[in-house]
N, C-alpha and C. Protein backbone atom coordinates (compact mmCIF):
# COMPACT_ATOMS: atom_id res chain seq x y z
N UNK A 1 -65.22 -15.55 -11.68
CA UNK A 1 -64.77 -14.36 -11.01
C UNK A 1 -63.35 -14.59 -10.52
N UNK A 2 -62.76 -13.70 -10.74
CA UNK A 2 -60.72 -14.19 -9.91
C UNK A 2 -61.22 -13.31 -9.15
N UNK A 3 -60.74 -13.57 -8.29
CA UNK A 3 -60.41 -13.14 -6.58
C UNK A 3 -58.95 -13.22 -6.21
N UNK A 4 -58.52 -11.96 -5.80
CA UNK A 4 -56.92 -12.23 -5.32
C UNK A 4 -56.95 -12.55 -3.91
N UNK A 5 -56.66 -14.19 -3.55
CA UNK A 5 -56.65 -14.24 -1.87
C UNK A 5 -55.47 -14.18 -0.96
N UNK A 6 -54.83 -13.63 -2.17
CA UNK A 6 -53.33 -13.70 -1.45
C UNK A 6 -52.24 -14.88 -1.28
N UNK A 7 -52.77 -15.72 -1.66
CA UNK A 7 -51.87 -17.14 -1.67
C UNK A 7 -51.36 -17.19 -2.93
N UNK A 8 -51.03 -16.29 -4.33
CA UNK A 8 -50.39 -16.32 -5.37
C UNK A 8 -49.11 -15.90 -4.88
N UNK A 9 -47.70 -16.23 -4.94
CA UNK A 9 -46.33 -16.00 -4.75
C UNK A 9 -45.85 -15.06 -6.16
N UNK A 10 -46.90 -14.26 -7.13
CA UNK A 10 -46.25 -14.11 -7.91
C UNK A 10 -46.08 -12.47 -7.80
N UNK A 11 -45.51 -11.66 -8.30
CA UNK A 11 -45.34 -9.91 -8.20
C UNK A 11 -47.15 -9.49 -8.21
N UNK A 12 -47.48 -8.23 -7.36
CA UNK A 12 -48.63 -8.01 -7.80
C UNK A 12 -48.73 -7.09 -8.89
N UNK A 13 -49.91 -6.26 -9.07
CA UNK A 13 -49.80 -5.17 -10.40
C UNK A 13 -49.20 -4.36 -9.72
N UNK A 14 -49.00 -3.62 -8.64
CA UNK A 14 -48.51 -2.23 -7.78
C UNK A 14 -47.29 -2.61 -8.12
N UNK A 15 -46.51 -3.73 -8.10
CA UNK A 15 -44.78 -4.39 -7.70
C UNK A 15 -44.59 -3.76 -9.34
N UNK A 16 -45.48 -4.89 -10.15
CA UNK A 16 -44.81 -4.96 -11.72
C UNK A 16 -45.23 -3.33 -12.30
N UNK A 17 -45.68 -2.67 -11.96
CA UNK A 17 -45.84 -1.30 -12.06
C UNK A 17 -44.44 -0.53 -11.89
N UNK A 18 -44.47 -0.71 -10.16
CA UNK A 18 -43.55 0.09 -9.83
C UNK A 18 -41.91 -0.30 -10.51
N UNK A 19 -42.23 -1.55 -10.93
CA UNK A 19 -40.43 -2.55 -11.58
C UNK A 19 -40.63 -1.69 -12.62
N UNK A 20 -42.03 -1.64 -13.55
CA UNK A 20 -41.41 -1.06 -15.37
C UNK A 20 -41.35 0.42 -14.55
N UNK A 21 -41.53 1.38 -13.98
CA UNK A 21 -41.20 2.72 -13.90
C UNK A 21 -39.94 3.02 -13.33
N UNK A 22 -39.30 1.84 -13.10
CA UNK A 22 -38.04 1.99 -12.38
C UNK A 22 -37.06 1.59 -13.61
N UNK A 23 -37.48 1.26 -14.32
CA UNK A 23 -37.10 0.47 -15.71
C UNK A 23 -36.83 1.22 -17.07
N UNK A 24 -38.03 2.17 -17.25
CA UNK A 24 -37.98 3.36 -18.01
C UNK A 24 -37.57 4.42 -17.75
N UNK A 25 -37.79 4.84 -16.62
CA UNK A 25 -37.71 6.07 -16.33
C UNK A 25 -36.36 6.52 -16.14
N UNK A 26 -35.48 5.72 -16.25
CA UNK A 26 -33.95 6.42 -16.22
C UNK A 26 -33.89 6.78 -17.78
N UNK A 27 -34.81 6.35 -18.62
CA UNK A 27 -34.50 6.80 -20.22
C UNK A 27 -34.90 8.35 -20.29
N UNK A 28 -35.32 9.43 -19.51
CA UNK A 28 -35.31 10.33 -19.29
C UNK A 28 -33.93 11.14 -18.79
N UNK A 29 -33.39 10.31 -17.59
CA UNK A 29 -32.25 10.85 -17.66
C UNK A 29 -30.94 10.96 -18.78
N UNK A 30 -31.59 9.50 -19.39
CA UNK A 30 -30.07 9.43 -20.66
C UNK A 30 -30.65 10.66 -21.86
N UNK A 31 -32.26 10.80 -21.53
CA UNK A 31 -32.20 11.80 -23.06
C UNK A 31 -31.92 13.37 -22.48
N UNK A 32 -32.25 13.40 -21.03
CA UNK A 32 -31.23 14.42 -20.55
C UNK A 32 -30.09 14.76 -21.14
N UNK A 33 -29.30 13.92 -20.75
CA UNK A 33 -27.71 14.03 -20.95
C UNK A 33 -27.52 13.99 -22.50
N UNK A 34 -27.86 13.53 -22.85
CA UNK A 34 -28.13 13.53 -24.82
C UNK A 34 -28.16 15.22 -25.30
N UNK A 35 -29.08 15.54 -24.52
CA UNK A 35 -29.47 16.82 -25.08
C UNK A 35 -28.92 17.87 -24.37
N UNK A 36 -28.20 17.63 -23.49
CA UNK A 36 -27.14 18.73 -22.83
C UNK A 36 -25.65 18.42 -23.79
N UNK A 37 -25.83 17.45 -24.02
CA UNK A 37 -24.25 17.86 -25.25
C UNK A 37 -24.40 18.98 -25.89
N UNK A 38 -25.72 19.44 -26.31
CA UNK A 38 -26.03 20.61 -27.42
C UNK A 38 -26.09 21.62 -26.77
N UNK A 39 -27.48 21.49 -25.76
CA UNK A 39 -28.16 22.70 -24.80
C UNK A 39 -27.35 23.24 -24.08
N UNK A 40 -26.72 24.26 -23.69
CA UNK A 40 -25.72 24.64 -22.58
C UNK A 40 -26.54 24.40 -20.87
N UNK A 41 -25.94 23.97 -20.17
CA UNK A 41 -26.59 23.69 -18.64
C UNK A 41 -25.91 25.33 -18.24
N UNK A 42 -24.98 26.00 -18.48
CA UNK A 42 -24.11 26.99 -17.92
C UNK A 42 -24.18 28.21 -18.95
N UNK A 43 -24.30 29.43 -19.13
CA UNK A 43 -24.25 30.31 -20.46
C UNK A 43 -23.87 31.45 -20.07
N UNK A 44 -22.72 32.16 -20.35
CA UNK A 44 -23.06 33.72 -20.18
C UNK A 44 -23.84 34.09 -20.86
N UNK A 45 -23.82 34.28 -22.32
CA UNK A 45 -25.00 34.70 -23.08
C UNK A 45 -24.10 35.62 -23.89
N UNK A 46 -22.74 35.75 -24.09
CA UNK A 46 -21.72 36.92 -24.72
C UNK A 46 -21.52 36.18 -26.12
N UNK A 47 -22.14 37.13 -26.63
CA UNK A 47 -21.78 36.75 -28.38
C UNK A 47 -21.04 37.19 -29.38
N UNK A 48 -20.18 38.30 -28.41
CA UNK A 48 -19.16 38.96 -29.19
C UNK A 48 -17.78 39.34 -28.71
N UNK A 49 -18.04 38.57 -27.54
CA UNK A 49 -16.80 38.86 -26.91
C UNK A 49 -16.11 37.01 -26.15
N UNK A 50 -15.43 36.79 -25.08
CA UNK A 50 -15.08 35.54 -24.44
C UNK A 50 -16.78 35.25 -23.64
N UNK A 51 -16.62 34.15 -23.85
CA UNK A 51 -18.48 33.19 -23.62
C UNK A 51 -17.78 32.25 -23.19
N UNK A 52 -18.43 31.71 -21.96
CA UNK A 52 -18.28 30.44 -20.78
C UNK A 52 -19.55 29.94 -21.65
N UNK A 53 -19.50 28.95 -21.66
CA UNK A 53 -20.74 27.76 -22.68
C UNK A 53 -20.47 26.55 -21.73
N UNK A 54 -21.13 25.66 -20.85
CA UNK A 54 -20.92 24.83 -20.01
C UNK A 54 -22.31 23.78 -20.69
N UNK A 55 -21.45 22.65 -21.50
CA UNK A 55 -22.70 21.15 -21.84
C UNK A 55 -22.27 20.28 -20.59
N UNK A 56 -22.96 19.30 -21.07
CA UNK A 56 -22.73 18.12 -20.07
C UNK A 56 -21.59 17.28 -20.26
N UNK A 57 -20.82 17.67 -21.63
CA UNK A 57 -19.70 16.92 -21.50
C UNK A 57 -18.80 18.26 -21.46
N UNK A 58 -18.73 19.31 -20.91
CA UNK A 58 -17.86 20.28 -21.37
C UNK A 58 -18.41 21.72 -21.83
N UNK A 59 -17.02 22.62 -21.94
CA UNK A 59 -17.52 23.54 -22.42
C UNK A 59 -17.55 23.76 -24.22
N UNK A 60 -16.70 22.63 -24.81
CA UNK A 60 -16.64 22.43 -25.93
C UNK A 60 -16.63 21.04 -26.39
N UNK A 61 -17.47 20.14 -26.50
CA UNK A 61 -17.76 18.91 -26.49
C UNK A 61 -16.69 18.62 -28.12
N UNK A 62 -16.98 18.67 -29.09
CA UNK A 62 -16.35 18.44 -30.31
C UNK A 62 -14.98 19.08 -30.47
N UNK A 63 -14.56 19.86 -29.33
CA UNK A 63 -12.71 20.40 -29.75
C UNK A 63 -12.44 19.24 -28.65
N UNK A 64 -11.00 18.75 -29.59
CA UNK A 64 -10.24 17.95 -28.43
C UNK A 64 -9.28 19.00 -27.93
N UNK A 65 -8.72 19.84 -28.24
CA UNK A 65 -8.00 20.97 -27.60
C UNK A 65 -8.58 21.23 -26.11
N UNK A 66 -10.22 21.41 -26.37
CA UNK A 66 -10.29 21.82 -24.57
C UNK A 66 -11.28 20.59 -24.17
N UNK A 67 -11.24 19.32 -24.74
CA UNK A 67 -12.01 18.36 -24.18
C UNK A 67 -11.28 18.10 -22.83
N UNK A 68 -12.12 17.88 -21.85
CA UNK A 68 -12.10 17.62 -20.32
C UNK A 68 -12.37 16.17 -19.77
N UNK A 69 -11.53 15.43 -19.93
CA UNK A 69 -11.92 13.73 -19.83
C UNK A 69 -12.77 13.46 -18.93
N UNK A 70 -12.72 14.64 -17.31
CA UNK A 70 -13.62 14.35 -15.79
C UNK A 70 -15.04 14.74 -16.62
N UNK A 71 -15.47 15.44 -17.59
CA UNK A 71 -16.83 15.35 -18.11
C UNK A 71 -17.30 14.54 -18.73
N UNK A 72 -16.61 13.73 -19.92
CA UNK A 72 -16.71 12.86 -20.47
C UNK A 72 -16.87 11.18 -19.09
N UNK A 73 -16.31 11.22 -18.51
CA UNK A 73 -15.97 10.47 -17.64
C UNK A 73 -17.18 10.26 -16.62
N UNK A 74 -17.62 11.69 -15.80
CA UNK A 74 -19.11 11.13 -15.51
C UNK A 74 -20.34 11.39 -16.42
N UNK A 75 -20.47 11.91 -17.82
CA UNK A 75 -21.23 11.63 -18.52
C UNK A 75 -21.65 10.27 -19.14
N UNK A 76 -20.19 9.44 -19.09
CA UNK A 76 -20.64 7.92 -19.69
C UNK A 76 -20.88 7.13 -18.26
N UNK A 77 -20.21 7.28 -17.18
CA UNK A 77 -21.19 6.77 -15.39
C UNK A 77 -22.25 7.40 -15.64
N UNK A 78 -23.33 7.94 -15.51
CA UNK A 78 -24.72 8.47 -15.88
C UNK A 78 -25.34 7.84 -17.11
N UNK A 79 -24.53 7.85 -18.01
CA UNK A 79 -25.68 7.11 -18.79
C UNK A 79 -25.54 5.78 -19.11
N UNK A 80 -24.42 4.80 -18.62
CA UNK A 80 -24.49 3.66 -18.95
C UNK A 80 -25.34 3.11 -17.36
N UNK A 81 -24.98 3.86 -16.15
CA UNK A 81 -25.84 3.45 -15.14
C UNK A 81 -27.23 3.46 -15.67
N UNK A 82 -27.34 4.76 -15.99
CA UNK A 82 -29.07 4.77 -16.11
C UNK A 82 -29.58 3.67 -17.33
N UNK A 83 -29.23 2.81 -18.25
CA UNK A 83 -29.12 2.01 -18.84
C UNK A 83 -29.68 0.41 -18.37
N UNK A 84 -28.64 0.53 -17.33
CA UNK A 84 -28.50 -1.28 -16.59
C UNK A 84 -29.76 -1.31 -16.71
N UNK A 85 -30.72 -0.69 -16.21
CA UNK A 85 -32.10 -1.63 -15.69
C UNK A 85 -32.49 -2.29 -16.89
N UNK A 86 -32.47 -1.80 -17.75
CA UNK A 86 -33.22 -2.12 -19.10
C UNK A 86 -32.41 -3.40 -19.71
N UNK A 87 -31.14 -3.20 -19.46
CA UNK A 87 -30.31 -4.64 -19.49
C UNK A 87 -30.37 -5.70 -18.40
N UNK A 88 -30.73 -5.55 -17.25
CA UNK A 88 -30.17 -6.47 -16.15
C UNK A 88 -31.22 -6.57 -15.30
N UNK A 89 -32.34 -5.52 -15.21
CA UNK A 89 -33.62 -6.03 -14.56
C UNK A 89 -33.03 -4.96 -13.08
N UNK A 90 -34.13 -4.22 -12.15
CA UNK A 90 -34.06 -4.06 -11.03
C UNK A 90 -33.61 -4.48 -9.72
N UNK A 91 -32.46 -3.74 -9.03
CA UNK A 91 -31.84 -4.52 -8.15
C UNK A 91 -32.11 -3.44 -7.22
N UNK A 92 -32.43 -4.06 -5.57
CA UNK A 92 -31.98 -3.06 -4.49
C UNK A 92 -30.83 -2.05 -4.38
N UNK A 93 -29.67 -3.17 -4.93
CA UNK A 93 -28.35 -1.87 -4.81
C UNK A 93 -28.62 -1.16 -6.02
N UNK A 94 -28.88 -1.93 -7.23
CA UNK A 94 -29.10 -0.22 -7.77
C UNK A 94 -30.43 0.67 -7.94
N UNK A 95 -31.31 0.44 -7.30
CA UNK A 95 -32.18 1.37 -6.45
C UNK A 95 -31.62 2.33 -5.49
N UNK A 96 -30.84 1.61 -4.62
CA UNK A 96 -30.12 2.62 -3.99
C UNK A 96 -29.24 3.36 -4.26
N UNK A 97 -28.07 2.89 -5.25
CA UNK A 97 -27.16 3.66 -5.88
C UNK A 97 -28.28 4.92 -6.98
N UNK A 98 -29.33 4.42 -7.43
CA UNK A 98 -29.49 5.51 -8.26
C UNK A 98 -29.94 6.87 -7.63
N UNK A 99 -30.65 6.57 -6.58
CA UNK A 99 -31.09 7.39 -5.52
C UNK A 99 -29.70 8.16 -4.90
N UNK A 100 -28.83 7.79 -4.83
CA UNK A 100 -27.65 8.37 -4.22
C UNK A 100 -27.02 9.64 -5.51
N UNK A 101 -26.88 8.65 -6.54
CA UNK A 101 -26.50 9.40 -7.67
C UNK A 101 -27.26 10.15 -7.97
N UNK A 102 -28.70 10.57 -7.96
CA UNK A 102 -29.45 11.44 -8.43
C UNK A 102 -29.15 12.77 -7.31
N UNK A 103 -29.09 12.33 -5.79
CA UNK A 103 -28.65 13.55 -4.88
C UNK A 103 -27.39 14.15 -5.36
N UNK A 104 -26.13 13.64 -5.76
CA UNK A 104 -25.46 14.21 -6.07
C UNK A 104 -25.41 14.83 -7.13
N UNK A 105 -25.82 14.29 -8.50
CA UNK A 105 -25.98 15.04 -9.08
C UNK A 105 -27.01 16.39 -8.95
N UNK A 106 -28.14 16.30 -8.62
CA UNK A 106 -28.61 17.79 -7.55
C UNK A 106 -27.95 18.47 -6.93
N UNK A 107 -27.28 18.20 -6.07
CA UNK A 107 -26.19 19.00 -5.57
C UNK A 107 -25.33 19.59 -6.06
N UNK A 108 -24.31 18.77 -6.92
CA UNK A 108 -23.23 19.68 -7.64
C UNK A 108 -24.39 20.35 -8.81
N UNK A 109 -25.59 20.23 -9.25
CA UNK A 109 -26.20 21.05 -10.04
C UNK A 109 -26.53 22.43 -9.10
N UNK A 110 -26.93 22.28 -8.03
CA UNK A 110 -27.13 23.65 -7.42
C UNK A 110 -26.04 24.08 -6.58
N UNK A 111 -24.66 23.63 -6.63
CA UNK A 111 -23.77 24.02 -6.54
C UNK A 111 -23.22 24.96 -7.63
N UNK A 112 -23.69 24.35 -8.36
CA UNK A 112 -22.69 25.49 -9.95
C UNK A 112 -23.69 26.67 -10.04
N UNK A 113 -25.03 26.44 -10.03
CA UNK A 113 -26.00 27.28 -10.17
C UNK A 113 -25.74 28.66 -9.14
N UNK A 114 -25.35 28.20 -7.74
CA UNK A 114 -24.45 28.98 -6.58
C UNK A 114 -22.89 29.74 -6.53
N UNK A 115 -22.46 29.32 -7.16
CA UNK A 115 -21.00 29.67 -7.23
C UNK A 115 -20.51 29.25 -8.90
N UNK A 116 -20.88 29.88 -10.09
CA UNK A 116 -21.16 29.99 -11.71
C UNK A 116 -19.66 30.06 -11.73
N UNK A 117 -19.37 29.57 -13.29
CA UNK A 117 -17.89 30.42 -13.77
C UNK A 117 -17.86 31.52 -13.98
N UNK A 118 -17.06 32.05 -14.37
CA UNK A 118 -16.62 33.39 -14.23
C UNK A 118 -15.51 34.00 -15.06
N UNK A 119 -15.48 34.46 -15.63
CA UNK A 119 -14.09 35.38 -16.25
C UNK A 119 -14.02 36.80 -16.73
N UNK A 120 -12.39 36.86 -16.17
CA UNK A 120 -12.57 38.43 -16.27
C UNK A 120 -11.73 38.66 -17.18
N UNK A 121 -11.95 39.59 -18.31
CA UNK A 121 -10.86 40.13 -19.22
C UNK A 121 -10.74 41.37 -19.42
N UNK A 122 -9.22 41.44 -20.10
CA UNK A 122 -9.12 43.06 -19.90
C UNK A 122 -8.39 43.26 -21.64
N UNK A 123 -8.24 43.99 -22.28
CA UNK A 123 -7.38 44.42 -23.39
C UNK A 123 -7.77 45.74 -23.64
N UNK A 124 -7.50 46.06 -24.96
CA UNK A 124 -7.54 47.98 -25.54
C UNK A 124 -8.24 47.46 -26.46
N UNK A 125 -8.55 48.92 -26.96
CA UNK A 125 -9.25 49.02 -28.13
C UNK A 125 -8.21 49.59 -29.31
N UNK A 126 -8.64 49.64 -30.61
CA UNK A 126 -7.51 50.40 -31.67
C UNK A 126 -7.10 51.86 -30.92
N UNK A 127 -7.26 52.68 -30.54
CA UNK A 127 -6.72 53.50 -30.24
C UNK A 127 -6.29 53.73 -28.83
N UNK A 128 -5.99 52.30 -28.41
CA UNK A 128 -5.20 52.41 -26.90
C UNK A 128 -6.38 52.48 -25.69
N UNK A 129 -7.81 52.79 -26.02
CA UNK A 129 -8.60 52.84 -24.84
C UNK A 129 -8.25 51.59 -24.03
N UNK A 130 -8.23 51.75 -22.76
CA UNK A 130 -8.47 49.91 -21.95
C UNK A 130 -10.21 49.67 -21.93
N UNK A 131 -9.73 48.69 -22.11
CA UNK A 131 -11.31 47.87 -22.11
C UNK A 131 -11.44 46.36 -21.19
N UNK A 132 -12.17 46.37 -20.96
CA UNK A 132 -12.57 44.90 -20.38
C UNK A 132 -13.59 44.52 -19.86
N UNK A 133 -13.96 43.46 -19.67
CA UNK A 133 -15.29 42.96 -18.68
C UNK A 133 -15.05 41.65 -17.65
N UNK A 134 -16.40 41.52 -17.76
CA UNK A 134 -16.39 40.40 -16.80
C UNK A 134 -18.06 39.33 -17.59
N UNK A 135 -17.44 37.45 -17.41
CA UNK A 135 -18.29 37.08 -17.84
C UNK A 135 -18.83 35.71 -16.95
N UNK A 136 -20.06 35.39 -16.78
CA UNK A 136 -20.26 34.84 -15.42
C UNK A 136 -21.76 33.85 -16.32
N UNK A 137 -21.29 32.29 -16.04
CA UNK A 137 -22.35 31.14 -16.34
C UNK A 137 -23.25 31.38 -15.56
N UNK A 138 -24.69 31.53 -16.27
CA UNK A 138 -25.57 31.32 -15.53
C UNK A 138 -26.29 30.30 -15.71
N UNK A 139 -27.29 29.65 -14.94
CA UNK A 139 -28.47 28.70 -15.50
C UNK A 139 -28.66 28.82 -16.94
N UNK A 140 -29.13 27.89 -17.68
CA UNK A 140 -29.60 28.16 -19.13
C UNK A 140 -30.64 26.76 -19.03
N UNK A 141 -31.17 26.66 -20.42
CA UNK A 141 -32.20 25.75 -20.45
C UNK A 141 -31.90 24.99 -20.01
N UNK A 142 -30.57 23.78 -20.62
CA UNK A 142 -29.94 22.86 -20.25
C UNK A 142 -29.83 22.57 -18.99
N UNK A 143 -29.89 23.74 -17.92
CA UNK A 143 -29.53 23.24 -16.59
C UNK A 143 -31.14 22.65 -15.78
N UNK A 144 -32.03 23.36 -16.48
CA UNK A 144 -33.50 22.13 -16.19
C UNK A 144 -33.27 21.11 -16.49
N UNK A 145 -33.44 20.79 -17.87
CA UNK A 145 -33.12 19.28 -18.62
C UNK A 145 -32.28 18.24 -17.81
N UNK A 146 -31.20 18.60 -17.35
CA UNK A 146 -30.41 18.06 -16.23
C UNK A 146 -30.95 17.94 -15.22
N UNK A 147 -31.61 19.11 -14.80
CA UNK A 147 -32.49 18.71 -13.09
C UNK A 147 -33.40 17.66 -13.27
N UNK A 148 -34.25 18.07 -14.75
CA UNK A 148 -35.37 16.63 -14.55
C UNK A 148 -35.13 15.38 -14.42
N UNK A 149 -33.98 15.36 -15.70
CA UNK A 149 -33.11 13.84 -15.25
C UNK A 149 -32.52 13.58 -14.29
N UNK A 150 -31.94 14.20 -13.69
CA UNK A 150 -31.38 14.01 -12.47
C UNK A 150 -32.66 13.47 -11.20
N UNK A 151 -33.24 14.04 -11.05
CA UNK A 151 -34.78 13.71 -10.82
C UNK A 151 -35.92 12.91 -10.91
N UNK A 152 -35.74 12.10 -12.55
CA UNK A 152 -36.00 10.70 -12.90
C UNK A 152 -35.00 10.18 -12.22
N UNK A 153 -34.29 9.81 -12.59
CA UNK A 153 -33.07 8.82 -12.18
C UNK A 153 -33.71 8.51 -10.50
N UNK A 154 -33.61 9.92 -9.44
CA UNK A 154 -34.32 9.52 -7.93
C UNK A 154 -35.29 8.83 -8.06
N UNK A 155 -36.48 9.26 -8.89
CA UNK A 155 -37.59 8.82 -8.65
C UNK A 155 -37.74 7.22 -9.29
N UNK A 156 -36.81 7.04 -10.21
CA UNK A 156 -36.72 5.47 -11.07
C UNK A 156 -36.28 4.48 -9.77
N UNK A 157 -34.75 5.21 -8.88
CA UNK A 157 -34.54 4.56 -7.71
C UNK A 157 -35.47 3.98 -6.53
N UNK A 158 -36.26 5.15 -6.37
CA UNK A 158 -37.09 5.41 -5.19
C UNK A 158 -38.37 4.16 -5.54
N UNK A 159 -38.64 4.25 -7.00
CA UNK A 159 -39.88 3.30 -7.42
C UNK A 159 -39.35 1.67 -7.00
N UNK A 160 -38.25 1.29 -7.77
CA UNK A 160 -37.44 0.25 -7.66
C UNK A 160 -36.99 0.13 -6.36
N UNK A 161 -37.01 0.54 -5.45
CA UNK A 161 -36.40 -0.01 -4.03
C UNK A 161 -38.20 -0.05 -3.39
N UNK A 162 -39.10 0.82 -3.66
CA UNK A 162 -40.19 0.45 -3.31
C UNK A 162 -40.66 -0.88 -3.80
N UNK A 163 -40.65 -0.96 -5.23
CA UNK A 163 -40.98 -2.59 -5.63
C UNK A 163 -40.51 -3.55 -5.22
N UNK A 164 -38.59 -3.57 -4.79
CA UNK A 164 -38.28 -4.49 -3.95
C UNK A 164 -38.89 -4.53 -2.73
N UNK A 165 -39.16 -3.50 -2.02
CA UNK A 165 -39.93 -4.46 -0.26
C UNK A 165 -41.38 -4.59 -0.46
N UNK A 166 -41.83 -4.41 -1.53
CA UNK A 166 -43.06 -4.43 -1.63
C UNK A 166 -43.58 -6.23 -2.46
N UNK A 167 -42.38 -6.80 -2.85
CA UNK A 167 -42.31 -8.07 -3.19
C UNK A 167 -42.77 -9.17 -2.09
N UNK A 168 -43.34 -10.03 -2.27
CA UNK A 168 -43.45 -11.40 -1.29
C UNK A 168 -42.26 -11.65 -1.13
N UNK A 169 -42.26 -12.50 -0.16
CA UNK A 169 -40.48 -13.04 0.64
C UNK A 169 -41.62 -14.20 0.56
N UNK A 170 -40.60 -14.95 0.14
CA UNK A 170 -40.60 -16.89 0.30
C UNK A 170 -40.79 -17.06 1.55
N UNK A 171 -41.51 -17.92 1.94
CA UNK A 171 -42.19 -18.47 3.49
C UNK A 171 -41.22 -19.71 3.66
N UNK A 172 -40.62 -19.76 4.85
CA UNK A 172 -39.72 -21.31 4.78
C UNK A 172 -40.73 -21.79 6.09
């Protein structure tokens, strides 16, 4: 019969549990971000006129004309962070950093969701009529896909800083 009496120094199943879910589970956020290159997080939905299209790297990921380096820039911080564990093993600081990074990214996600792009245009038509509108990003699929990952990423943190205090400390 094994009996756990507590005098083993080694991780228990709850620890090595909570280490692999802190371990995987940022691979949700990277297939997030994977699939917001395509999915729009932002959309007017205008298919015949000027269209705001907002991915995760941009509003036009493949033109370098309107590539935006600040998207590109925290798209590769997001996914090479969410990465480390799987390279480098679970650490408190980045338990805590991922937990930090997942609030912000929530935030500026329901920030944009709050205050959308926007554009207004005006021109004629062939016979001189004025014409114009107005075109305004809203949520689109993409902007879930992002929340969930954004969301793994907390919860990968939150697991991993639980597995760290939930570890034995060496007895001196």
């Amino acid at each position: 019969m094994n009996v756990d009496d507590g005098s083993s120094h080694g991780p228990s199943d709850r620890t090595r549990h909570l280490r692999r879910i802190a371990s995987l589970l940022p691979l949700a956020t990277v297939a997030a971000w994977v699939i917001t290159i395509f999915v729009p997080i932002l959309d007017s939905g205008n298919n015949d006129g000027p269209r705001i299209r907002i991915t995760s790297l941009g509003e036009d990921p493949f033109e370098p004309a309107t590539a935006v380096p600040g998207f590109f820039a925290v798209w590769l911080l997001v996914v090479v962070f969410s990465i480390l564990p799987l390279l480098f093993g679970i650490s408190r600081w980045w338990s805590g950093a991922a937990m930090v990074m997942a609030a912000l990214l929530i935030i500026i996600l329901v920030f944009a969701a709050l205050n959308p792009p926007s554009l207004m245009w005006d021109g004629q038509t062939a016979d001189g009529m004025p014409t114009g509108g107005m075109e305004v990003a809203l949520p689109d699929f993409g902007f879930f896909v992002c929340l969930v990952g954004a969301l793994a990423l907390g919860a990968a943190g939150s697991a991993g800083w639980s597995a760290d205090r939930s570890r034995p400390r060496r007895q001196s």
